[in-house]
PDB file of N, CA and C in Angstrom:
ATOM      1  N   UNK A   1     215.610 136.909 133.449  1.00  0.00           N
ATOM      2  CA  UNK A   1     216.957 136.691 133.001  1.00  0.00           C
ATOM      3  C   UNK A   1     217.847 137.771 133.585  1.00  0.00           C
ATOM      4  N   UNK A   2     219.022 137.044 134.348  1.00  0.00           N
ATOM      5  CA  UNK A   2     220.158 138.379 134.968  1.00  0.00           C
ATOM      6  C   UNK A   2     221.076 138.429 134.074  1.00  0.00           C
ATOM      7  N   UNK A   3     221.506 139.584 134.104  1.00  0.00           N
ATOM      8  CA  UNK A   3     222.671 140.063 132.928  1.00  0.00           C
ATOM      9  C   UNK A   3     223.637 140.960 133.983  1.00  0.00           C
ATOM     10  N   UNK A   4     224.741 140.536 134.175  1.00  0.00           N
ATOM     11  CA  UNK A   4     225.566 141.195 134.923  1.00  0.00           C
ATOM     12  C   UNK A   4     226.840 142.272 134.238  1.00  0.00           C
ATOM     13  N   UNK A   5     226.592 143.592 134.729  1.00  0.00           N
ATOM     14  CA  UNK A   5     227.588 143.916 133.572  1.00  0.00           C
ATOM     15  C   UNK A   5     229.467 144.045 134.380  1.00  0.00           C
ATOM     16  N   UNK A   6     230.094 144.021 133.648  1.00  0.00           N
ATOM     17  CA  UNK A   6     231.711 144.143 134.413  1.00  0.00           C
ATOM     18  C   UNK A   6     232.157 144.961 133.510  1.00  0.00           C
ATOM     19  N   UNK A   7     233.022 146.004 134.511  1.00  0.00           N
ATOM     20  CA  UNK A   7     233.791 146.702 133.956  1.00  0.00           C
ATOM     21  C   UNK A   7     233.341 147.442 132.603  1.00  0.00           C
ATOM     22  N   UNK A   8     232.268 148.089 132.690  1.00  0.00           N
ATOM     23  CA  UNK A   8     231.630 148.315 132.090  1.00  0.00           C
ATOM     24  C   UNK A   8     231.091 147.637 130.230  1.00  0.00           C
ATOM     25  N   UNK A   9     231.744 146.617 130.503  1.00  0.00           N
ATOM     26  CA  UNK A   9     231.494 146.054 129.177  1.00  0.00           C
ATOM     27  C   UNK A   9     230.901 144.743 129.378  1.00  0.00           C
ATOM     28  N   UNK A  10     229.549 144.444 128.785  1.00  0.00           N
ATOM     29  CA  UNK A  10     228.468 143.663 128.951  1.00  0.00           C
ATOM     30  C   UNK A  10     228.724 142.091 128.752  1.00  0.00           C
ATOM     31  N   UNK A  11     229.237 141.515 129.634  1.00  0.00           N
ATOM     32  CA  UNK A  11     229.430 139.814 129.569  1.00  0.00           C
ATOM     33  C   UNK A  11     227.745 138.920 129.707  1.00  0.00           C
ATOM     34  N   UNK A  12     227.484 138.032 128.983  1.00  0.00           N
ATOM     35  CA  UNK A  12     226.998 137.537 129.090  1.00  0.00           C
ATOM     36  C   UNK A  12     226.896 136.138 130.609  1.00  0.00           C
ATOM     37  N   UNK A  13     225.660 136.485 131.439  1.00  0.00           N
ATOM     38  CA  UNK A  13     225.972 135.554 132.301  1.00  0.00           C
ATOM     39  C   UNK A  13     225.235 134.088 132.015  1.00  0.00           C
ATOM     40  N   UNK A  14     225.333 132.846 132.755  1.00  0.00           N
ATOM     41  CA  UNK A  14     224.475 132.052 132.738  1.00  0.00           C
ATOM     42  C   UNK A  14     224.239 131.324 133.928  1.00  0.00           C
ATOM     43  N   UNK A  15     222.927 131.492 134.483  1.00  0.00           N
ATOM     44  CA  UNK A  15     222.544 131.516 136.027  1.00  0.00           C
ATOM     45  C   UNK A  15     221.991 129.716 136.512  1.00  0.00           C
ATOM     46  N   UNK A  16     222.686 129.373 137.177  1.00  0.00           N
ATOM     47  CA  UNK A  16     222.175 128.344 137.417  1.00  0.00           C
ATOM     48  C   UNK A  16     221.394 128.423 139.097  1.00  0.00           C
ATOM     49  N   UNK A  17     220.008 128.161 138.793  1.00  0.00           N
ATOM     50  CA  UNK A  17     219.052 128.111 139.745  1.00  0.00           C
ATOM     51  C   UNK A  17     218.625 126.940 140.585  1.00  0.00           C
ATOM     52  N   UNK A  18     218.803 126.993 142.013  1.00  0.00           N
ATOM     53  CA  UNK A  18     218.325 125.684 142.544  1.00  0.00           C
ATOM     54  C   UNK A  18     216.654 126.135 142.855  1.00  0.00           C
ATOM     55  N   UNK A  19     216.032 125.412 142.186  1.00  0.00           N
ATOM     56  CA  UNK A  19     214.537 125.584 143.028  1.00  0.00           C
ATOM     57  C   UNK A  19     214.239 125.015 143.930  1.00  0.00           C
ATOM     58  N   UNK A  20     213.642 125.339 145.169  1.00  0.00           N
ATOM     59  CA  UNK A  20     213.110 124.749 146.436  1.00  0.00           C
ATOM     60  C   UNK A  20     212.249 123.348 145.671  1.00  0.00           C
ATOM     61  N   UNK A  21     212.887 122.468 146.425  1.00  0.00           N
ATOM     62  CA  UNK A  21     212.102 121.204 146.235  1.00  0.00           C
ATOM     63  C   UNK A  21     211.996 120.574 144.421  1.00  0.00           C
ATOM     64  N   UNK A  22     212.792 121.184 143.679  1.00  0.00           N
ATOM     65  CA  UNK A  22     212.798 121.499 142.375  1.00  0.00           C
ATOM     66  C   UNK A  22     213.859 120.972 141.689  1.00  0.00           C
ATOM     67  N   UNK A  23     214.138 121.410 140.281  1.00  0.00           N
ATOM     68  CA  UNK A  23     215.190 120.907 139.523  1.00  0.00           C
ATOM     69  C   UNK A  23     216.134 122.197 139.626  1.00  0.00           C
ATOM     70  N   UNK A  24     217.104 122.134 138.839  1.00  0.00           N
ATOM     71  CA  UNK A  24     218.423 123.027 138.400  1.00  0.00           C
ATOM     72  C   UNK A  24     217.777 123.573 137.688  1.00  0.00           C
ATOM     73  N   UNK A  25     217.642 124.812 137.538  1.00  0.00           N
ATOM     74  CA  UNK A  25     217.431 125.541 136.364  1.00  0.00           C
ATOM     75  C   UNK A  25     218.600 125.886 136.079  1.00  0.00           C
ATOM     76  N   UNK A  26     218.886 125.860 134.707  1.00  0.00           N
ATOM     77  CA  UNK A  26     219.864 126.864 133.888  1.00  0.00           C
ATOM     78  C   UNK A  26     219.033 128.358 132.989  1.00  0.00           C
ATOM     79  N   UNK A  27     219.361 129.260 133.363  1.00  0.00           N
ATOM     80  CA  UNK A  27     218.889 130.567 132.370  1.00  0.00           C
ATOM     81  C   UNK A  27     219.539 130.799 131.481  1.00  0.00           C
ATOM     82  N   UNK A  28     219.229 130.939 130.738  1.00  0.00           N
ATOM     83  CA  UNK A  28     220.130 131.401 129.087  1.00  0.00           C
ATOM     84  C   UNK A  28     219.509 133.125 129.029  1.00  0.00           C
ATOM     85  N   UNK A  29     220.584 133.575 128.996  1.00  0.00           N
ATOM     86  CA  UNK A  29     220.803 135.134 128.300  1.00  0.00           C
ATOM     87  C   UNK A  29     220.542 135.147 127.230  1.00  0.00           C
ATOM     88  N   UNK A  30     219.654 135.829 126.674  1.00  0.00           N
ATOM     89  CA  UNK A  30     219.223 136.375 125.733  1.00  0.00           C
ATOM     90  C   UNK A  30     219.557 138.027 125.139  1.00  0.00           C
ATOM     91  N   UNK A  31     219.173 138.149 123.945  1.00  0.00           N
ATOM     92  CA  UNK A  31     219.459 139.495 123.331  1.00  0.00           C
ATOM     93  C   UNK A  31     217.708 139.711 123.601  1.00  0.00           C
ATOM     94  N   UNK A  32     217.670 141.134 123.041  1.00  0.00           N
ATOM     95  CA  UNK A  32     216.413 141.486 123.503  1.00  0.00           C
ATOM     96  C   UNK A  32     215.296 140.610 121.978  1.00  0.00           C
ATOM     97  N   UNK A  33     216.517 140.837 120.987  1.00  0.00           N
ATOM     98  CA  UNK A  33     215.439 139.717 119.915  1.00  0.00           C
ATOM     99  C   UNK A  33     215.203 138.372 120.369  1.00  0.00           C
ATOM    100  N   UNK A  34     215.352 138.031 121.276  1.00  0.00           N
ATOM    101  CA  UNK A  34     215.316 136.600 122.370  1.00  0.00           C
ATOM    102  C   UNK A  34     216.785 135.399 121.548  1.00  0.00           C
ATOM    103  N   UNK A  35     217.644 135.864 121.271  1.00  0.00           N
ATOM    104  CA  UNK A  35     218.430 135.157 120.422  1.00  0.00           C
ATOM    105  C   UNK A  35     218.671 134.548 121.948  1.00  0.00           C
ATOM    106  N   UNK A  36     219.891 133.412 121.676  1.00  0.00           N
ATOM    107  CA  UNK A  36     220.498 133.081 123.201  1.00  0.00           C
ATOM    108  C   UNK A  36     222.152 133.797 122.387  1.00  0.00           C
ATOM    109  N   UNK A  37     222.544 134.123 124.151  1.00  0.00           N
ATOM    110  CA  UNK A  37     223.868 134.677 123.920  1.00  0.00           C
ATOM    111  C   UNK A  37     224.956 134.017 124.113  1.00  0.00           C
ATOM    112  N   UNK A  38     224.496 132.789 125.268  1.00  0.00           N
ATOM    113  CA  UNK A  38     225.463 131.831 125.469  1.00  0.00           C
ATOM    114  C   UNK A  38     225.461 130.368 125.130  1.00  0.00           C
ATOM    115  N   UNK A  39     226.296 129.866 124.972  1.00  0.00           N
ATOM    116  CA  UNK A  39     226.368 128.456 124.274  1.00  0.00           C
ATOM    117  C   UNK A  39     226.269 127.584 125.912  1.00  0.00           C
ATOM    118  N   UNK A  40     225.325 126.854 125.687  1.00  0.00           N
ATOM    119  CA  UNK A  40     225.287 125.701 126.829  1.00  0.00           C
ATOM    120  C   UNK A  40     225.347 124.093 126.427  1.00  0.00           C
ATOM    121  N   UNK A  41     225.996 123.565 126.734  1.00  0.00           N
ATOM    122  CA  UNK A  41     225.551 121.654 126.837  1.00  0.00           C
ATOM    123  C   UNK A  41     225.310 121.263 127.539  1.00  0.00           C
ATOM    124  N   UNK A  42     224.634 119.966 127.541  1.00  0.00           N
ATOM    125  CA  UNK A  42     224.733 119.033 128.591  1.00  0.00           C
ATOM    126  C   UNK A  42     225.056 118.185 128.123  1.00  0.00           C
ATOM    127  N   UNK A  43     226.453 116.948 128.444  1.00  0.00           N
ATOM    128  CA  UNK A  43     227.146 116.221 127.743  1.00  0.00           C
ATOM    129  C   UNK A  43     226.618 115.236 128.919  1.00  0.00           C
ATOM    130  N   UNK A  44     226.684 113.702 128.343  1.00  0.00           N
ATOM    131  CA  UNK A  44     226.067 112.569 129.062  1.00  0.00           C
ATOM    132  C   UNK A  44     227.563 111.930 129.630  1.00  0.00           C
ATOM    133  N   UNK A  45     228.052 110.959 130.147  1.00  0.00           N
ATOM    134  CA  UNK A  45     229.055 110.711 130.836  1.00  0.00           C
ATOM    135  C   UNK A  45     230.163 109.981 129.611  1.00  0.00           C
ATOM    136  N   UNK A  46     229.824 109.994 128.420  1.00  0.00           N
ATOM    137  CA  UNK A  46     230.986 109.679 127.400  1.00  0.00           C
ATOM    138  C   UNK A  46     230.832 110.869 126.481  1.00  0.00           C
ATOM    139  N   UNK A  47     230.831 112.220 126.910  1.00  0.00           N
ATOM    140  CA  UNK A  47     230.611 113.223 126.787  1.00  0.00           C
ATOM    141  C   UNK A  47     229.756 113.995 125.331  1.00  0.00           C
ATOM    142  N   UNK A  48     228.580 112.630 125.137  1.00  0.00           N
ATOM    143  CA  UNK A  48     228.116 113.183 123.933  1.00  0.00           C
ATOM    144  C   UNK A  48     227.014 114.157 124.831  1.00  0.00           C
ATOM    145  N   UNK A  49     226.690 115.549 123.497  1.00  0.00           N
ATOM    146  CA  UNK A  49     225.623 116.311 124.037  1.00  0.00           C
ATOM    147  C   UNK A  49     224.318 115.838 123.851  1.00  0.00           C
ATOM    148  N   UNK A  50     223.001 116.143 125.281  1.00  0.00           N
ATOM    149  CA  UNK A  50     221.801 116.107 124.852  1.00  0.00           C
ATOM    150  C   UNK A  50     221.248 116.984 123.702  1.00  0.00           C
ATOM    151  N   UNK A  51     219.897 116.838 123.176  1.00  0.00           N
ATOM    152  CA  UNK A  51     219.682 118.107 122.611  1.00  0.00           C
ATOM    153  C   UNK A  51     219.013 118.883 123.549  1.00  0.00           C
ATOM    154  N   UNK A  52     218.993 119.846 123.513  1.00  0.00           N
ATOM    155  CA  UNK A  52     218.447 120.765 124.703  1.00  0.00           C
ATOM    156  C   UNK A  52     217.518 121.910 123.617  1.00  0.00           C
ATOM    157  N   UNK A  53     216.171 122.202 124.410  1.00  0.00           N
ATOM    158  CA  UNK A  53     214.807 122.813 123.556  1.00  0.00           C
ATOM    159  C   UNK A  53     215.305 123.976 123.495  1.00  0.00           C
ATOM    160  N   UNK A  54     214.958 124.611 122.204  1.00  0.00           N
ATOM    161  CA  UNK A  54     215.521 125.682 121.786  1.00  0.00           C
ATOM    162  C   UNK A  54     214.331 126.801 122.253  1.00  0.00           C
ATOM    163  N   UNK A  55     213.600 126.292 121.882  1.00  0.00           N
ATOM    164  CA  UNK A  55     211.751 127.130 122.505  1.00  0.00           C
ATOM    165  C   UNK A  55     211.805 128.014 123.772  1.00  0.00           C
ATOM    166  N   UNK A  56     212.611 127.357 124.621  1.00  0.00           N
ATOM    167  CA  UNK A  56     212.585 127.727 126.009  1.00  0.00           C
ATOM    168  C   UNK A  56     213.325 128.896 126.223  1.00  0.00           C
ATOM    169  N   UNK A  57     213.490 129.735 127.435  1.00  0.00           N
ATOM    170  CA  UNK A  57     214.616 130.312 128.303  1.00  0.00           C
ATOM    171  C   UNK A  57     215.227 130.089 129.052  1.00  0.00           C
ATOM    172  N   UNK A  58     214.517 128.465 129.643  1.00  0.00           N
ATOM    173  CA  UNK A  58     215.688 127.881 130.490  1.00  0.00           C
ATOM    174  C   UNK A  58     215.636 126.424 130.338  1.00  0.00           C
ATOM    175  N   UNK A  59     216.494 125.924 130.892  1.00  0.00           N
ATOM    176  CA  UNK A  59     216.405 124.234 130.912  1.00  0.00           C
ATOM    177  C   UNK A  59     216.604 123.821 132.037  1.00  0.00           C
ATOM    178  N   UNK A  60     215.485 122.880 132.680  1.00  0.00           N
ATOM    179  CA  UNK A  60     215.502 122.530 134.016  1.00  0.00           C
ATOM    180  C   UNK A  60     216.252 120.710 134.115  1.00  0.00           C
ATOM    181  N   UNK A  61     217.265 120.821 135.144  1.00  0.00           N
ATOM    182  CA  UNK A  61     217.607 119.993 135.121  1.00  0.00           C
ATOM    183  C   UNK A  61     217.544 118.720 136.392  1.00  0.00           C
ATOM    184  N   UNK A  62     216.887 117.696 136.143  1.00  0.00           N
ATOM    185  CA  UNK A  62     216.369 116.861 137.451  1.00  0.00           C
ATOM    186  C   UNK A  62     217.149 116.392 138.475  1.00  0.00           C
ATOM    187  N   UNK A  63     216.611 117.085 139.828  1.00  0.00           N
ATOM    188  CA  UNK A  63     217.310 116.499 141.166  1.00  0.00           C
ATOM    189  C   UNK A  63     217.432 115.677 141.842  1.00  0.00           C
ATOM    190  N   UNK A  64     215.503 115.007 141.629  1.00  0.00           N
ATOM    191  CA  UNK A  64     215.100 113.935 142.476  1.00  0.00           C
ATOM    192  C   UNK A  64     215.937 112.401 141.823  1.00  0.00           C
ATOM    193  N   UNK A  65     215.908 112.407 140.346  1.00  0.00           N
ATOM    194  CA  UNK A  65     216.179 111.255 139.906  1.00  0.00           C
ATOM    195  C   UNK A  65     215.407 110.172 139.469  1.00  0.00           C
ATOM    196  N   UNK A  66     214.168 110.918 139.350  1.00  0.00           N
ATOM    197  CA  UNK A  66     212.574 109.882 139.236  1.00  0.00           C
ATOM    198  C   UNK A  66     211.968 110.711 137.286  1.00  0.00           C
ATOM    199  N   UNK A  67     212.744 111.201 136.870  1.00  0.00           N
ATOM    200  CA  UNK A  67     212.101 112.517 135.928  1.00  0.00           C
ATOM    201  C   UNK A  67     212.454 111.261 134.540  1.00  0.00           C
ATOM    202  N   UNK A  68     211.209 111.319 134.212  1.00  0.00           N
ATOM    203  CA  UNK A  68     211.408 110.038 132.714  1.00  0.00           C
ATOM    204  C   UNK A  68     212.013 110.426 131.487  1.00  0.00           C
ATOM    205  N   UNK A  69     212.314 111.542 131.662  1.00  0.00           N
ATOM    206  CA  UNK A  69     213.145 112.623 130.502  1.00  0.00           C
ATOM    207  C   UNK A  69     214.931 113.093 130.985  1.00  0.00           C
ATOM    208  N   UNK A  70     215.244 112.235 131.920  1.00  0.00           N
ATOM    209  CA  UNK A  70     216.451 112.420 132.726  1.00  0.00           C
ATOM    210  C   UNK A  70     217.753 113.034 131.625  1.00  0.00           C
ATOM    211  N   UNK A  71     218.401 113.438 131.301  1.00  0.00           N
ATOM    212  CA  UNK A  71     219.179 114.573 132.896  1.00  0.00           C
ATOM    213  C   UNK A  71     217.903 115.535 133.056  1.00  0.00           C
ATOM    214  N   UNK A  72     216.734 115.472 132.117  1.00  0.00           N
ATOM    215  CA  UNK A  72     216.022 117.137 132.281  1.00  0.00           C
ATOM    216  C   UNK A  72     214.866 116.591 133.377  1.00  0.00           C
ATOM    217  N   UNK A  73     213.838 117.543 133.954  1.00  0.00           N
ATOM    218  CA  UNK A  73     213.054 117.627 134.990  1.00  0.00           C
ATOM    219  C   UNK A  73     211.600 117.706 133.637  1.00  0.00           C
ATOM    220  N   UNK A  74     211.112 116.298 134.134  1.00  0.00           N
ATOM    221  CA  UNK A  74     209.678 116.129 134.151  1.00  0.00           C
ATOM    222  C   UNK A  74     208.542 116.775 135.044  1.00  0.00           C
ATOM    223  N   UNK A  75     208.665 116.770 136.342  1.00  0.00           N
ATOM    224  CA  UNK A  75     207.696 117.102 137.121  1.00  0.00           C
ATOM    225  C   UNK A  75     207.685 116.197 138.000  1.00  0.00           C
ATOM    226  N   UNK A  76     208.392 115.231 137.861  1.00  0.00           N
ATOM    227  CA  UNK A  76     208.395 114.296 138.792  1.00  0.00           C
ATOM    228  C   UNK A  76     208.483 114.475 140.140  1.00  0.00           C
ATOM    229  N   UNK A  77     209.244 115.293 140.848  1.00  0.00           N
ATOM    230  CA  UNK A  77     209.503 115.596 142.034  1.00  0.00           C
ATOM    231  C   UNK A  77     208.100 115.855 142.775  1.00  0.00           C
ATOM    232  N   UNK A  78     207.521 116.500 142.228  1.00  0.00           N
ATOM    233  CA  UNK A  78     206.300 116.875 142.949  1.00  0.00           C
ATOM    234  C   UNK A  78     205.483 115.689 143.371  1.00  0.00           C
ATOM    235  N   UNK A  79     205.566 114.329 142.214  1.00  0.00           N
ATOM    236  CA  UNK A  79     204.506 113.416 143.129  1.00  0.00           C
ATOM    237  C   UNK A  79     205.322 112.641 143.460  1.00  0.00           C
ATOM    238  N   UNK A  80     206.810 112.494 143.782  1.00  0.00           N
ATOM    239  CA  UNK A  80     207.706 111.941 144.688  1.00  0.00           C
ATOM    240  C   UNK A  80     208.040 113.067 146.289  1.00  0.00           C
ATOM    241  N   UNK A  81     206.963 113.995 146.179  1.00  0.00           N
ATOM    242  CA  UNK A  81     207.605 114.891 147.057  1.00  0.00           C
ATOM    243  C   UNK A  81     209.019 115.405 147.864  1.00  0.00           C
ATOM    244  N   UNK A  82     209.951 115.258 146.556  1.00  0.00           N
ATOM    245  CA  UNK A  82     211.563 115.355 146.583  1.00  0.00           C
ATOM    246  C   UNK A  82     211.745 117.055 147.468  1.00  0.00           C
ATOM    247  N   UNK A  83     212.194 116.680 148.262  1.00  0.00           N
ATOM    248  CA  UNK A  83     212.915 117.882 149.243  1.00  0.00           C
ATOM    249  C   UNK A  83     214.194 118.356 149.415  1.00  0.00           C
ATOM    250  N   UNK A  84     214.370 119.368 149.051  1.00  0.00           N
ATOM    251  CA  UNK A  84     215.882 120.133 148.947  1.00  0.00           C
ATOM    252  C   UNK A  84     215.532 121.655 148.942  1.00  0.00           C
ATOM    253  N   UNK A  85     215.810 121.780 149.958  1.00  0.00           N
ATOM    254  CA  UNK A  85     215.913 123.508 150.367  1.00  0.00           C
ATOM    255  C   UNK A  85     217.446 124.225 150.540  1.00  0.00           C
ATOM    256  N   UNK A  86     218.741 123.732 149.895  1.00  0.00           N
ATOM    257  CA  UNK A  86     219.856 124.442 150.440  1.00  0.00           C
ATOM    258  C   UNK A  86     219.736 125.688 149.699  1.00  0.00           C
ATOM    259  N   UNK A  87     220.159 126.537 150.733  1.00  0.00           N
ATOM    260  CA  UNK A  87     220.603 127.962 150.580  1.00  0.00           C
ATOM    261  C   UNK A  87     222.311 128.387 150.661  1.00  0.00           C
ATOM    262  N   UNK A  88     222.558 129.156 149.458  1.00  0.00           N
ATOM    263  CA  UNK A  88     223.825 129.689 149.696  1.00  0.00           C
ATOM    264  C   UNK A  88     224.343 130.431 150.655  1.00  0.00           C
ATOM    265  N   UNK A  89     224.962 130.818 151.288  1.00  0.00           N
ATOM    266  CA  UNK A  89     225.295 131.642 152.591  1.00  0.00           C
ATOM    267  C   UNK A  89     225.940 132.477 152.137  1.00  0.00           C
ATOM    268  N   UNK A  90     225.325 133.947 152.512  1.00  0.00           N
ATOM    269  CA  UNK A  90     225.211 135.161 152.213  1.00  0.00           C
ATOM    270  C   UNK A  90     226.699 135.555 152.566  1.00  0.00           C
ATOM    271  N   UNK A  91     227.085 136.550 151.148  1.00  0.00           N
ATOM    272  CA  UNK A  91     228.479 136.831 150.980  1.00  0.00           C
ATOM    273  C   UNK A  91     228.815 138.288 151.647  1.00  0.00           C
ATOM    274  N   UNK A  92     229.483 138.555 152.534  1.00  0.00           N
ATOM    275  CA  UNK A  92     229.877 140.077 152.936  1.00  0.00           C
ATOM    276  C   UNK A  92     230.026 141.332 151.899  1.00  0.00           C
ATOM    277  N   UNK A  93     229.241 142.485 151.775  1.00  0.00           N
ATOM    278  CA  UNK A  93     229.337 143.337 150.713  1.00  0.00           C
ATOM    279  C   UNK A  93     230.888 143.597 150.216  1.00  0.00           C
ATOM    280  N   UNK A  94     230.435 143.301 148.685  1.00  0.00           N
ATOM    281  CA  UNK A  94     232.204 144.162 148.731  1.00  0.00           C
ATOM    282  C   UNK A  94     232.837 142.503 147.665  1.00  0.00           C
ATOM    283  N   UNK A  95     232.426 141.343 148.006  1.00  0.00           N
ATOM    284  CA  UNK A  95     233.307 140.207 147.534  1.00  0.00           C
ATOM    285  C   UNK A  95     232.124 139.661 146.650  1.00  0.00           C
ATOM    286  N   UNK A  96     233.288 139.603 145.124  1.00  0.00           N
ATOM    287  CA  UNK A  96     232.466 139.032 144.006  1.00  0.00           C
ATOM    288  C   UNK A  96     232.817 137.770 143.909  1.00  0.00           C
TER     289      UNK A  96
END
């Protein structure tokens, strides 16, 4: 879990992860008692929310489109062998 601090006063971040060949991860910030610090949804397209597992530290969210638990990531990708490698392009020191 990344925690970025600004201006010296501690904002909570929330990291969204592309995994190679993978789903979205979202990371939830935590306190060190593992509370979560930030409020997340995922709202469906008439904007009601899923429930999203409280158990976890993150929630993976599906890329391929084959995941039987959709918007979230089953595992599916792997025996659809779903491919997605983009990389962000590296920012010049200095620009946040």
């Amino acid at each position: 879990m990344k925690l970025l601090l600004s201006n010296a006063a501690e904002k909570p971040v929330v990291t969204i992860r592309c995994r190679e060949d993978g789903p979205l991860v979202i990371e939830l910030p935590r306190e060190s008692d593992g509370q979560v610090r930030a409020e997340v949804r995922v709202n469906d397209h008439h904007g009601q929310p899923f429930r999203l597992p409280d158990h976890k530290r993150a929630v993976a969210l599906c890329r391929c489109g084959h995941s039987g638990c959709r918007p979230f990531c089953d595992g599916s990708h792997r025996e659809r062998q779903f491919r997605a490698s983009e990389t962000a392009a590296a920012q010049p020191e200095g620009d946040d």
